[in-house]
C-alpha atoms as a PDB file:
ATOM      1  CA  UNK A   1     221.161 245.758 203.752  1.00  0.00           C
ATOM      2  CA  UNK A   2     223.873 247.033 205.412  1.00  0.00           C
ATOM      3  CA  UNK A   3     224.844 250.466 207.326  1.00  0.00           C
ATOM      4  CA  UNK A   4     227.202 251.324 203.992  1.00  0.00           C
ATOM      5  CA  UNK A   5     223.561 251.067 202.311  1.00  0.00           C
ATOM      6  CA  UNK A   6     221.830 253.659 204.387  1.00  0.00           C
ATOM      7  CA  UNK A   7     223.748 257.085 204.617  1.00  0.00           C
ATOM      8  CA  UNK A   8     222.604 258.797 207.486  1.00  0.00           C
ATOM      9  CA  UNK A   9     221.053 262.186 206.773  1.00  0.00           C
ATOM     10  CA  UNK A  10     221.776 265.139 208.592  1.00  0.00           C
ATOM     11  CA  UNK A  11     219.226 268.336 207.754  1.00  0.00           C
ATOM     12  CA  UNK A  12     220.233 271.310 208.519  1.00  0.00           C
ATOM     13  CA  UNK A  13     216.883 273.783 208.946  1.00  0.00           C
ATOM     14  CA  UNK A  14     217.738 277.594 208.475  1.00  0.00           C
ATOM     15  CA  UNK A  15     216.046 280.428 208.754  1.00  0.00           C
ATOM     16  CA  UNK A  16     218.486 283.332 207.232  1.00  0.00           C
ATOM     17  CA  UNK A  17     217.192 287.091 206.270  1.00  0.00           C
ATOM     18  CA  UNK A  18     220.602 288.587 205.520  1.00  0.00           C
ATOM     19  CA  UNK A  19     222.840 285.391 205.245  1.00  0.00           C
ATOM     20  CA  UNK A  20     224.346 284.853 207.964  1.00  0.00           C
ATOM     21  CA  UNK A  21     222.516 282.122 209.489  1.00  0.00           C
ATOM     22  CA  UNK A  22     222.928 280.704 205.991  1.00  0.00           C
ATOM     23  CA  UNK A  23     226.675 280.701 206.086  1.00  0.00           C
ATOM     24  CA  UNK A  24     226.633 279.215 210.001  1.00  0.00           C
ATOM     25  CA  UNK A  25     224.153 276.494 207.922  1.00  0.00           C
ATOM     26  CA  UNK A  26     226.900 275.703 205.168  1.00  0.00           C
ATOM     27  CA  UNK A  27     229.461 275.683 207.930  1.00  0.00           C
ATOM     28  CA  UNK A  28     227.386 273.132 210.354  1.00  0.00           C
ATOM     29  CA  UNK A  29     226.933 271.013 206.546  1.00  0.00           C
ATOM     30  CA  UNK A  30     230.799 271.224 206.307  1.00  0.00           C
ATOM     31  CA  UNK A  31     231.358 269.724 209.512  1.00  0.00           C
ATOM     32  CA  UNK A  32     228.915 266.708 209.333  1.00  0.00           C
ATOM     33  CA  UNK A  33     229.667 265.986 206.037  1.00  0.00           C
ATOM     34  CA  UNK A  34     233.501 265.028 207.924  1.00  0.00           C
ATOM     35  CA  UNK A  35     231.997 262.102 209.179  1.00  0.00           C
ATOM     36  CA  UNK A  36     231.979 258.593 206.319  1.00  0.00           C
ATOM     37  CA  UNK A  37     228.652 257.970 205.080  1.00  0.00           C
ATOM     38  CA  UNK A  38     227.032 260.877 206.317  1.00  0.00           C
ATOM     39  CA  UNK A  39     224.757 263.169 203.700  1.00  0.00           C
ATOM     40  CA  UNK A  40     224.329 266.573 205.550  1.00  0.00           C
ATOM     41  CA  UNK A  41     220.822 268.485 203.021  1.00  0.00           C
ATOM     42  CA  UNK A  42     220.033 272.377 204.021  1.00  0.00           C
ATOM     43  CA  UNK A  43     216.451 272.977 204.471  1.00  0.00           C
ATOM     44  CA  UNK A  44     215.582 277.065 203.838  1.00  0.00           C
ATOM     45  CA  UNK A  45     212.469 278.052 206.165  1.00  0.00           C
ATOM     46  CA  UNK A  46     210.479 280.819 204.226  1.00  0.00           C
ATOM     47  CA  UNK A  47     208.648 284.044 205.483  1.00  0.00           C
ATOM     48  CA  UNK A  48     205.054 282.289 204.279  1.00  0.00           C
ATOM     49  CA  UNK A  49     203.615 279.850 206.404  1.00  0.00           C
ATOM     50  CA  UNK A  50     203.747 276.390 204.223  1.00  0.00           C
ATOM     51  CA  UNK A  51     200.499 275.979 204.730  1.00  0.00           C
ATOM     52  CA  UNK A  52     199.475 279.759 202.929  1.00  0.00           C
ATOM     53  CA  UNK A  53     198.561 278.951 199.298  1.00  0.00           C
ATOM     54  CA  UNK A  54     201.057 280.354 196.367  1.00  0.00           C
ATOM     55  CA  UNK A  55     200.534 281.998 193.395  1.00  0.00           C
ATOM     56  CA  UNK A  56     198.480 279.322 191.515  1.00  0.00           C
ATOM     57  CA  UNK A  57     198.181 277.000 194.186  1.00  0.00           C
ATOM     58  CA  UNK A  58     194.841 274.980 195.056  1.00  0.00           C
ATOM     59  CA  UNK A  59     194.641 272.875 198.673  1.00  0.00           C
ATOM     60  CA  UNK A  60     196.320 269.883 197.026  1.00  0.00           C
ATOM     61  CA  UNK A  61     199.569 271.652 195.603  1.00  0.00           C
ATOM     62  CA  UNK A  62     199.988 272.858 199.173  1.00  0.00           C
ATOM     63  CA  UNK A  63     199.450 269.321 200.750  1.00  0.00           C
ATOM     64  CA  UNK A  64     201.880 267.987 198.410  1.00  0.00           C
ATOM     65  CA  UNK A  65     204.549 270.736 198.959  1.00  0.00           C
ATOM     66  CA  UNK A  66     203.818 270.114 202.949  1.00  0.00           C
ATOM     67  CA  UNK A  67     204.154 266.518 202.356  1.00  0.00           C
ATOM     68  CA  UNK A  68     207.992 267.168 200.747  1.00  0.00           C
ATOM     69  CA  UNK A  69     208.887 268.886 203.923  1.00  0.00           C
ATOM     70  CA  UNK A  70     207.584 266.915 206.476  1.00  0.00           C
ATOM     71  CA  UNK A  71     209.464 264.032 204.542  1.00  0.00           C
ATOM     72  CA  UNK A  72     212.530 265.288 204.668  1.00  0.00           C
ATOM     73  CA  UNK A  73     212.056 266.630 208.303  1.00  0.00           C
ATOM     74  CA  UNK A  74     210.866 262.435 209.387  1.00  0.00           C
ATOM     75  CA  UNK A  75     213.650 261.128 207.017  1.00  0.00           C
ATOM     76  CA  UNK A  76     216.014 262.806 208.987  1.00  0.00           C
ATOM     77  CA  UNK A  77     218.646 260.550 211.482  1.00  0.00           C
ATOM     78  CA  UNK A  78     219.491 264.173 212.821  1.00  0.00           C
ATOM     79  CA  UNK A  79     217.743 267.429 212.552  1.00  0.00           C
ATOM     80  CA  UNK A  80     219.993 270.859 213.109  1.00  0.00           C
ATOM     81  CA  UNK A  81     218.287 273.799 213.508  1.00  0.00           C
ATOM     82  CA  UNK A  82     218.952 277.794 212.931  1.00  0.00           C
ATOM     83  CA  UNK A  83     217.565 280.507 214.061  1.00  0.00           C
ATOM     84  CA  UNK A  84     218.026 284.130 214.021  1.00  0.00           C
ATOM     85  CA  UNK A  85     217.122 285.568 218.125  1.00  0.00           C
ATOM     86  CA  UNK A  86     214.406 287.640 217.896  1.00  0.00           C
ATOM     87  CA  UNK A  87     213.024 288.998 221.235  1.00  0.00           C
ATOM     88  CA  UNK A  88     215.280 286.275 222.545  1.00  0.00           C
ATOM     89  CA  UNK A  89     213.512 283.157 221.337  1.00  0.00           C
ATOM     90  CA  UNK A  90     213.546 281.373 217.227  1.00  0.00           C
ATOM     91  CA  UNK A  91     212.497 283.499 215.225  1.00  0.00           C
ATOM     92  CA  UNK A  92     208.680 283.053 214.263  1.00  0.00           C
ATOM     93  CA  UNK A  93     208.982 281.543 210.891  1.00  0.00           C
ATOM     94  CA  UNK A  94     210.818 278.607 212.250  1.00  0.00           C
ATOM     95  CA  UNK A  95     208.582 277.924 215.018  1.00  0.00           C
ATOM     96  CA  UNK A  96     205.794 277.872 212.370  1.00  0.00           C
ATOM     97  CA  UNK A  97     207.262 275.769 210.410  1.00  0.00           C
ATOM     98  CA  UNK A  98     207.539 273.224 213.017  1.00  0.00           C
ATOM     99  CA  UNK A  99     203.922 273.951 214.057  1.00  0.00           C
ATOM    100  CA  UNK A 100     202.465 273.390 210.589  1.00  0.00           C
ATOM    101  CA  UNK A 101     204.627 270.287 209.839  1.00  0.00           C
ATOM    102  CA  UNK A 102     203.688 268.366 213.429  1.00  0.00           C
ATOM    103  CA  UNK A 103     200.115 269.849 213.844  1.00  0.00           C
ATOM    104  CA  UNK A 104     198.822 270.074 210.650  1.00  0.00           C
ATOM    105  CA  UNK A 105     195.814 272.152 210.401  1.00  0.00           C
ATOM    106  CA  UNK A 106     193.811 270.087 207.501  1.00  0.00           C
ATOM    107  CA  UNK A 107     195.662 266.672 208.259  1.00  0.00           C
ATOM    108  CA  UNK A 108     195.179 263.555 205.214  1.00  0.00           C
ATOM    109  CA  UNK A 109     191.834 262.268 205.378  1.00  0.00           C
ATOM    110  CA  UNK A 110     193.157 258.941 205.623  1.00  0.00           C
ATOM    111  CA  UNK A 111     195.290 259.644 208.928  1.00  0.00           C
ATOM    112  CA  UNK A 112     193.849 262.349 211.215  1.00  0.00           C
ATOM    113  CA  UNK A 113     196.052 262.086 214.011  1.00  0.00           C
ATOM    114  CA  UNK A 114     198.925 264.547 214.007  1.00  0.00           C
ATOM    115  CA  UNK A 115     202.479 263.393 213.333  1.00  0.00           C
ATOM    116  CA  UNK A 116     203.893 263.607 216.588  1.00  0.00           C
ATOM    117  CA  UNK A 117     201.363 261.234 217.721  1.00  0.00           C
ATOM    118  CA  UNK A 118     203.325 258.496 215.746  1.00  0.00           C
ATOM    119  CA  UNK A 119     206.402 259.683 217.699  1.00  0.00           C
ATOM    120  CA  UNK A 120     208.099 259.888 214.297  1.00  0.00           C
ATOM    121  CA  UNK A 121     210.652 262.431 215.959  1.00  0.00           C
ATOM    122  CA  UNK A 122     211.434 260.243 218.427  1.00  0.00           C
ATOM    123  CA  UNK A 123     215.121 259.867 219.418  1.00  0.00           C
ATOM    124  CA  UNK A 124     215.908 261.725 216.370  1.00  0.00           C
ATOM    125  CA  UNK A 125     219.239 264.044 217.139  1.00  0.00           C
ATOM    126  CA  UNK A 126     218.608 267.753 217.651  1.00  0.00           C
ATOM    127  CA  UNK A 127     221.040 270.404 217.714  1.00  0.00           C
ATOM    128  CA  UNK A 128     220.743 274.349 217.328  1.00  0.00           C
ATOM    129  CA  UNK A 129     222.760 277.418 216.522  1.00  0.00           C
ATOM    130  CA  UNK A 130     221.594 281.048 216.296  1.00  0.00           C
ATOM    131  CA  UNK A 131     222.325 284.528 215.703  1.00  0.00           C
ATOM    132  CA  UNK A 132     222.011 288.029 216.920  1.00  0.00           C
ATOM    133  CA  UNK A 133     221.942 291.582 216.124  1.00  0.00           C
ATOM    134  CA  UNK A 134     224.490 291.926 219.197  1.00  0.00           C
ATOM    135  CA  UNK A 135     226.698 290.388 221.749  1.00  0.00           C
ATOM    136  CA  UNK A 136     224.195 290.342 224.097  1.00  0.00           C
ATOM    137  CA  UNK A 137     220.768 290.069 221.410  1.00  0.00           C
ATOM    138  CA  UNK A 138     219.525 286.619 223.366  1.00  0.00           C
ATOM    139  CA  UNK A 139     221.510 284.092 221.262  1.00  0.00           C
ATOM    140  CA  UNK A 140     221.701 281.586 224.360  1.00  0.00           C
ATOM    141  CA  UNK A 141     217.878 282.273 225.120  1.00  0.00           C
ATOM    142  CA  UNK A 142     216.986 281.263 221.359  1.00  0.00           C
ATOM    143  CA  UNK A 143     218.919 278.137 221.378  1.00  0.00           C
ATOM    144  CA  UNK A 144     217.290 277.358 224.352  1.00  0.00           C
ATOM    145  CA  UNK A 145     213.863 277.710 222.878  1.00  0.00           C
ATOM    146  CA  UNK A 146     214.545 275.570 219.915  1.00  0.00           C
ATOM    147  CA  UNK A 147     216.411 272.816 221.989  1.00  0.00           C
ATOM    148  CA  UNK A 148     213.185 272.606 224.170  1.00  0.00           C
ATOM    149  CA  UNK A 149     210.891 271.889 221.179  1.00  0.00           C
ATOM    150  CA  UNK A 150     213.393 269.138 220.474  1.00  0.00           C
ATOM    151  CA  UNK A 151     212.885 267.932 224.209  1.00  0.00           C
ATOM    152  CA  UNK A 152     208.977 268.115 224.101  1.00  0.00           C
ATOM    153  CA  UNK A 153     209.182 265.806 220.537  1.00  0.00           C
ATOM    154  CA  UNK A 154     211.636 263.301 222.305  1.00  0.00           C
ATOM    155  CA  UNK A 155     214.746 264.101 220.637  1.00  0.00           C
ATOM    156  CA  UNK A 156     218.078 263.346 221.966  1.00  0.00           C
ATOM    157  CA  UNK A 157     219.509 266.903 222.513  1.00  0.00           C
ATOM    158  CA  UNK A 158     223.051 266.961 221.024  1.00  0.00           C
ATOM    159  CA  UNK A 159     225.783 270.076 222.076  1.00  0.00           C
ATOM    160  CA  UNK A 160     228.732 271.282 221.914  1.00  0.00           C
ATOM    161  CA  UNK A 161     229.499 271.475 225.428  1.00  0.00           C
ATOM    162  CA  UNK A 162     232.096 273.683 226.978  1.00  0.00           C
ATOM    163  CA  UNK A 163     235.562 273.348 224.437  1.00  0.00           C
ATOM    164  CA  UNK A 164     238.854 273.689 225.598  1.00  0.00           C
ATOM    165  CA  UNK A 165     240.201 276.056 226.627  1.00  0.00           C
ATOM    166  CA  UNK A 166     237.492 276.318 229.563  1.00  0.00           C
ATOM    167  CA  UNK A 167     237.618 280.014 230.702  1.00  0.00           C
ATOM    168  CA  UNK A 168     239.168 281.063 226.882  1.00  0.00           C
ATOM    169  CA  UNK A 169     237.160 279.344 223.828  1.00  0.00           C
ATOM    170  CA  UNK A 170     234.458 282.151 223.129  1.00  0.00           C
ATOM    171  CA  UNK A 171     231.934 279.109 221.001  1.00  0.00           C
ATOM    172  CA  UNK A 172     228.757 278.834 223.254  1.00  0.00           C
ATOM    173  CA  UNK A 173     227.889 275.307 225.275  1.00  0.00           C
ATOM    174  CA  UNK A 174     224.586 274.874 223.963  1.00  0.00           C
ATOM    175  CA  UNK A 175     225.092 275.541 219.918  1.00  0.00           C
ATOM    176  CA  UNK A 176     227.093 277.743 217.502  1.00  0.00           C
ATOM    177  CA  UNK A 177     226.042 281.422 217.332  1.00  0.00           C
ATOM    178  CA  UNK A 178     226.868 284.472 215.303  1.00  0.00           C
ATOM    179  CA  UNK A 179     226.788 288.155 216.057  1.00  0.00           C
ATOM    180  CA  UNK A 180     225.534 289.532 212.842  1.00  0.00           C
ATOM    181  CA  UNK A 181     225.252 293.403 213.576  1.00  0.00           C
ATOM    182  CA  UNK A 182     222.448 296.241 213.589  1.00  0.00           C
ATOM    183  CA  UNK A 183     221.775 295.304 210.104  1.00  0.00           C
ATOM    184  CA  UNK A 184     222.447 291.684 210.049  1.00  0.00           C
ATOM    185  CA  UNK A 185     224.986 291.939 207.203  1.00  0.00           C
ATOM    186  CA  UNK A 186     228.313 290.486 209.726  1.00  0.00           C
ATOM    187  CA  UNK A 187     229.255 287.372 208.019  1.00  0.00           C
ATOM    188  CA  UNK A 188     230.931 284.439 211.124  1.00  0.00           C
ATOM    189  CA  UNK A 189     234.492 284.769 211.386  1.00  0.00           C
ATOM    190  CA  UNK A 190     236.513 282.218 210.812  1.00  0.00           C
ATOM    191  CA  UNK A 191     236.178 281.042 215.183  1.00  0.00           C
ATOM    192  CA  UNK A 192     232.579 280.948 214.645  1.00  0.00           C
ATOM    193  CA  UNK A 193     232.637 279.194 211.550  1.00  0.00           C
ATOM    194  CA  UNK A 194     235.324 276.541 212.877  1.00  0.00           C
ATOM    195  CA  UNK A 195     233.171 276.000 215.983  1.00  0.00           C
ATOM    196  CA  UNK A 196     229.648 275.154 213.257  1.00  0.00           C
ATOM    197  CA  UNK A 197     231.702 272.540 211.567  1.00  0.00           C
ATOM    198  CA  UNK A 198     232.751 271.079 214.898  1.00  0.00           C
ATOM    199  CA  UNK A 199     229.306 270.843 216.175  1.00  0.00           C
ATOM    200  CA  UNK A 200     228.190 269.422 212.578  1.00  0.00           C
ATOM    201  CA  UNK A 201     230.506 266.693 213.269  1.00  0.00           C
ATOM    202  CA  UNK A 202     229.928 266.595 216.270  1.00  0.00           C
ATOM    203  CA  UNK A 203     226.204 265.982 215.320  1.00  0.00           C
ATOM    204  CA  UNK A 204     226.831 263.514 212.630  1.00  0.00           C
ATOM    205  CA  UNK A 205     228.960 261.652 215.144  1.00  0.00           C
ATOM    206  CA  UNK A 206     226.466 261.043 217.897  1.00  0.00           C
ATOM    207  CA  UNK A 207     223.618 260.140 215.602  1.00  0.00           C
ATOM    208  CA  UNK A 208     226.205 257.091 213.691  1.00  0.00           C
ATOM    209  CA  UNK A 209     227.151 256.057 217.206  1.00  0.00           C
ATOM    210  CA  UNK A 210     223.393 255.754 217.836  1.00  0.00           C
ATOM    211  CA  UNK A 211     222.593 254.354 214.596  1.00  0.00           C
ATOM    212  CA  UNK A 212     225.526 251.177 214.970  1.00  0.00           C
ATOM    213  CA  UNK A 213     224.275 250.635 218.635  1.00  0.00           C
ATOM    214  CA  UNK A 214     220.683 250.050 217.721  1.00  0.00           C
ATOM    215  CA  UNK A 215     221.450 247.897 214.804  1.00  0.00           C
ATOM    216  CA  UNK A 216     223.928 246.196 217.465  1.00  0.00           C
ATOM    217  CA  UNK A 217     220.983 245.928 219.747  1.00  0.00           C
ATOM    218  CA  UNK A 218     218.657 244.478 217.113  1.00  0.00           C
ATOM    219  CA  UNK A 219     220.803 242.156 215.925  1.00  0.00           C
ATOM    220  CA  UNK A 220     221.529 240.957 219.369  1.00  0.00           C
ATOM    221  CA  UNK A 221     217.888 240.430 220.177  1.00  0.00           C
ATOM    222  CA  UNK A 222     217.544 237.932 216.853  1.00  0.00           C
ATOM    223  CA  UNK A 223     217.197 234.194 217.523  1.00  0.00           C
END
């Protein structure tokens, strides 16, 4: 197998009430999907904890609806994450989401151990972007929050950094954000939409770069 064989897989995790976070989502998609051989795959978080039965649901439906996310969440070369601020941290769902995929409450009876046990979001990529109600609604404070749950599962934090122009470019260091307004109905503007794709590439970049090196490494470590 080669590298051609294996596109990497960006997921983009969004939580969006009014669609703006959604749009940022599409935009960060856009951007990795720049990069050759790169599949970038939107993952909605809903209001209902995954773990709450549905409408018709028994305990295995929900373990095997669990078991689709957590795939695609350990699948994942890079894992981007949205939030809207709330209070200035992720908002709750997402957090949840994360909670109930990593800590399990009624884990397989055949492993009991949680996943992060197996480190199986170890040296993933993590990136985050956010939104707020206003200018000043705790956008930097959320992305914070979500890039420290990347940190405490051993991802390799990924951001933008601080674009050119230094003193002019209004996109955030740590992660794209959106000002969405009292009612959350502001849709990005075309900077803040431009500066999603960038860090999507950006993202999709770093986690090829690590990709090729380890295979590098691997092969270089053969007999």
């Amino acid at each position: 197998m080669t590298f051609a064989d294996h596109p990497l897989q960006v997921l983009i995790v969004y939580y969006s009430r009014f669609g703006s976070l959604h749009a940022l989502a599409e935009e960060v998609a856009a951007g990795a999907r720049r990069v050759p051989n790169v599949e970038a795959r939107l993952l909605a978080v809903e209001d209902q904890p995954i773990e709450e039965l549905r409408p018709g649901e028994g305990p295995a439906d929900m373990a095997a609806r669990r078991a689709v996310v957590v795939n695609q969440l350990i699948a994942a070369d890079a894992i981007v994450v949205g939030a809207p601020s709330y209070f200035g941290t992720m908002a709750s769902p997402v957090k949840r989401l994360f909670e109930d995929c990593v800590t399990a409450s009624a884990p397989p009876t055949t492993d009991r151990s949680r996943p992060w046990r197996h480190h199986r979001f170890q040296d993933k990529v993590g990136a985050a972007f956010s939104g707020s109600a206003t200018p000043h609604g705790g956008n930097e404070q959320t992305l914070h929050s979500i890039l420290t749950l990347m940190m405490h599962l051993g991802m390799i934090v990924v951001t933008p950094g601080q674009r050119e122009p230094i003193l002019e470019n209004e996109a955030s260091p740590y992660g794209a954000t959106v000002v969405t307004g009292a009612h959350g109905t502001w849709l990005p503007d075309n900077v803040v939409r431009e500066a999603a794709r960038n860090q999507g590439e950006h993202v999709a970049l770093v986690a090829t770069w690590l990709r090729l090196g380890r295979l590098a490494w691997e092969r270089s470590r053969r007999p």
